[in-house]
Protein backbone atom coordinates (compact mmCIF):
# COMPACT_ATOMS: atom_id res chain seq x y z
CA UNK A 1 -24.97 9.74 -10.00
CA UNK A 2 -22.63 12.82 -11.21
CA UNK A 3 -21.85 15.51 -9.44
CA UNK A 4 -20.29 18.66 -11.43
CA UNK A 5 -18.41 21.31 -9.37
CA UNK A 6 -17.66 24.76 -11.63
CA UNK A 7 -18.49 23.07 -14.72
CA UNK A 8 -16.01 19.86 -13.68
CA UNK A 9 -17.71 16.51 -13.74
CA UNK A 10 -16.19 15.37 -10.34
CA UNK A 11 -18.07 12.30 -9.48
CA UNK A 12 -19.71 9.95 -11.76
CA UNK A 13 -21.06 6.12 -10.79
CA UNK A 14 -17.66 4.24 -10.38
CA UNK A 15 -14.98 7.15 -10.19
CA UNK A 16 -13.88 10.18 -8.90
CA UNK A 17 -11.92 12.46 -10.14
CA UNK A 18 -9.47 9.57 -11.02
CA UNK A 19 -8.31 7.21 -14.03
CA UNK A 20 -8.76 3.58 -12.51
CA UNK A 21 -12.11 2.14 -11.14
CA UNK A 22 -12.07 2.51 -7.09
CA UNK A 23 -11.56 -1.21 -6.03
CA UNK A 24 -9.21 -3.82 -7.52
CA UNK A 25 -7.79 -7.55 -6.49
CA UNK A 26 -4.33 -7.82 -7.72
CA UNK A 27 -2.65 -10.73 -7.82
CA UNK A 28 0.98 -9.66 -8.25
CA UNK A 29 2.76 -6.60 -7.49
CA UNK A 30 6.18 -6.36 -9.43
CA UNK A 31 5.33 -3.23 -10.88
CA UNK A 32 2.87 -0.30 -11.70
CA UNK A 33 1.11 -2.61 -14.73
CA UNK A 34 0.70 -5.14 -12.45
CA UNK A 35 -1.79 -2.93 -10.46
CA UNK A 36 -2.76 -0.14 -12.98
CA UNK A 37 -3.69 -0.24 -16.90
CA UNK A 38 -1.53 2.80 -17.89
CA UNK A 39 0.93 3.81 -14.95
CA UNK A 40 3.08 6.32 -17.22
CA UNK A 41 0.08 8.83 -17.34
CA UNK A 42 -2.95 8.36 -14.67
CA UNK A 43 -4.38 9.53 -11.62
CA UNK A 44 -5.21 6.89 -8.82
CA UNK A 45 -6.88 6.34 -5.84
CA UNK A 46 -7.65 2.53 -5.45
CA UNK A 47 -8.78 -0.03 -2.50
CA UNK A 48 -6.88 -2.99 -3.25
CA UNK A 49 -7.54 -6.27 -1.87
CA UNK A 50 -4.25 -7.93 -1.77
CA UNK A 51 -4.01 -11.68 -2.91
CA UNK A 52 0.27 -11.93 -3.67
CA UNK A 53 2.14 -14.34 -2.32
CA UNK A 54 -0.32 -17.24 -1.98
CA UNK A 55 -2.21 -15.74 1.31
CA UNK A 56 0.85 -15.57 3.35
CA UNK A 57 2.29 -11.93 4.57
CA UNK A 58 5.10 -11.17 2.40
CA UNK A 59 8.61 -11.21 3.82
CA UNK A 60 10.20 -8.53 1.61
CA UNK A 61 7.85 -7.70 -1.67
CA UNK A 62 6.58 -4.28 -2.20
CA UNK A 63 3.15 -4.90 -1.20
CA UNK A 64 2.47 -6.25 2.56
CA UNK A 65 0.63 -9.92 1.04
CA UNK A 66 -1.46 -12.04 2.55
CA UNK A 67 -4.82 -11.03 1.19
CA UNK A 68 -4.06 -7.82 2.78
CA UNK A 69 -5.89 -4.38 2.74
CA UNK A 70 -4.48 -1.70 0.68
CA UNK A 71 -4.36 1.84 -0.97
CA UNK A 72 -2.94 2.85 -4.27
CA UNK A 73 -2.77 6.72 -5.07
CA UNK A 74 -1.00 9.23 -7.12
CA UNK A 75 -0.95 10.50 -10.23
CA UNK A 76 0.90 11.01 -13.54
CA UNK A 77 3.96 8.60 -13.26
CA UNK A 78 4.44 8.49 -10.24
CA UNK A 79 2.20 6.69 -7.30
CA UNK A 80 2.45 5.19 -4.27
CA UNK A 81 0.43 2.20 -2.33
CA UNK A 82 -0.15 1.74 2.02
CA UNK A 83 -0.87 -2.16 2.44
CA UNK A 84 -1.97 -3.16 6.10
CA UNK A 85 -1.66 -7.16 6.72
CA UNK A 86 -4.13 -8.60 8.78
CA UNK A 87 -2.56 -12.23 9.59
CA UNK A 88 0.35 -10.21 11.44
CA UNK A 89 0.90 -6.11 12.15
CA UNK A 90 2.11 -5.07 8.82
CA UNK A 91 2.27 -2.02 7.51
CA UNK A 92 4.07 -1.46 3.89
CA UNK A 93 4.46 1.74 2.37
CA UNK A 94 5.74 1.83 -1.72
CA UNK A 95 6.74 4.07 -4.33
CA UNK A 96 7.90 4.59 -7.44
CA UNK A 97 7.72 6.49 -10.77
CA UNK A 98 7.03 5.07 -14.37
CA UNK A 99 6.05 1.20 -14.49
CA UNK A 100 8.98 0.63 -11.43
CA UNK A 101 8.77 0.33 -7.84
CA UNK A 102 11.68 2.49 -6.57
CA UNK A 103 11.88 1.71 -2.86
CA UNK A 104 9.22 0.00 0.06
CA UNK A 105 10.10 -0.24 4.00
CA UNK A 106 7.78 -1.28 6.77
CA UNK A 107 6.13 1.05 9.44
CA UNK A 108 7.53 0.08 12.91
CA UNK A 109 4.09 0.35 15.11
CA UNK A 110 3.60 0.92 18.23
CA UNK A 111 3.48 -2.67 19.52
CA UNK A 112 6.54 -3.64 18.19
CA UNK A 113 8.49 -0.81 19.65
CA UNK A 114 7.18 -1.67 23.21
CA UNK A 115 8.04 -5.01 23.12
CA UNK A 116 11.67 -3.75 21.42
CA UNK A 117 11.68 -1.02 24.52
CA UNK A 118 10.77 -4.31 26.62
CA UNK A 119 13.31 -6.78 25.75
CA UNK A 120 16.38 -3.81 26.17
CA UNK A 121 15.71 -3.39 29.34
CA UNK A 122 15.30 -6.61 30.15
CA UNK A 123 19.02 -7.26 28.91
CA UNK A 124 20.33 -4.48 30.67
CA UNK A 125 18.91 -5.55 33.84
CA UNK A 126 21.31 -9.31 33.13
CA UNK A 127 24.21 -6.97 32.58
CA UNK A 128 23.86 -5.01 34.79
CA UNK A 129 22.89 -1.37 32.88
């Protein structure tokens, strides 16, 4: 199938509008190369199936591990990837220009900051607060 919008092939059988194909298992996550063929000059928008750090959720990588569910986008040099964990809640958010990973930090969800809320005021009720 291809779909052309004002002259603009836009879809064709395995992409859209992008560089990469539209699914990928990656095995590693140190840098851009390890997910994309040319991350100095491409557009992306990839499910990833997430198979780092030997099936286990990853304590501090870029990517959340554990055959987890993910989402690689961005273009040029610079891109970004969301991986959700589905052993634990985990939610890892990445970025970085060129073939590097600049920076990655974990969504705090809702759960967590109930039980967090939780546990405070159960300490301030033993000291008195």
């Amino acid at each position: 199938m291809e779909l052309y919008v004002g002259g603009h092939k836009f879809v064709t059988d395995d992409k859209a509008n992008i560089d990469q194909e539209m699914f990928k298992t990656i095995d590693q996550a140190n840098s851009w190369s390890d997910i994309l063929s040319n991350p100095q000059n491409e557009s992306a928008l990839i499910s990833i199936r997430d198979n780092t750090n030997a099936g286990q959720p990853s304590g501090n990588g870029n990517v959340a591990g554990g055959n987890s569910a993910g989402i690689v986008f961005g273009g040029g040099d610079t891109h970004a990837i969301i991986s959700v964990g589905w052993v634990r809640p985990l939610v890892r958010i990445a970025a970085g220009a060129g073939n590097n990973f600049k920076w990655h930090d974990d969504v705090v969800l809702k759960s967590e900051y109930d039980k967090l809320v939780q546990r405070v005021a159960t300490l301030e009720k033993q000291i008195g607060g």
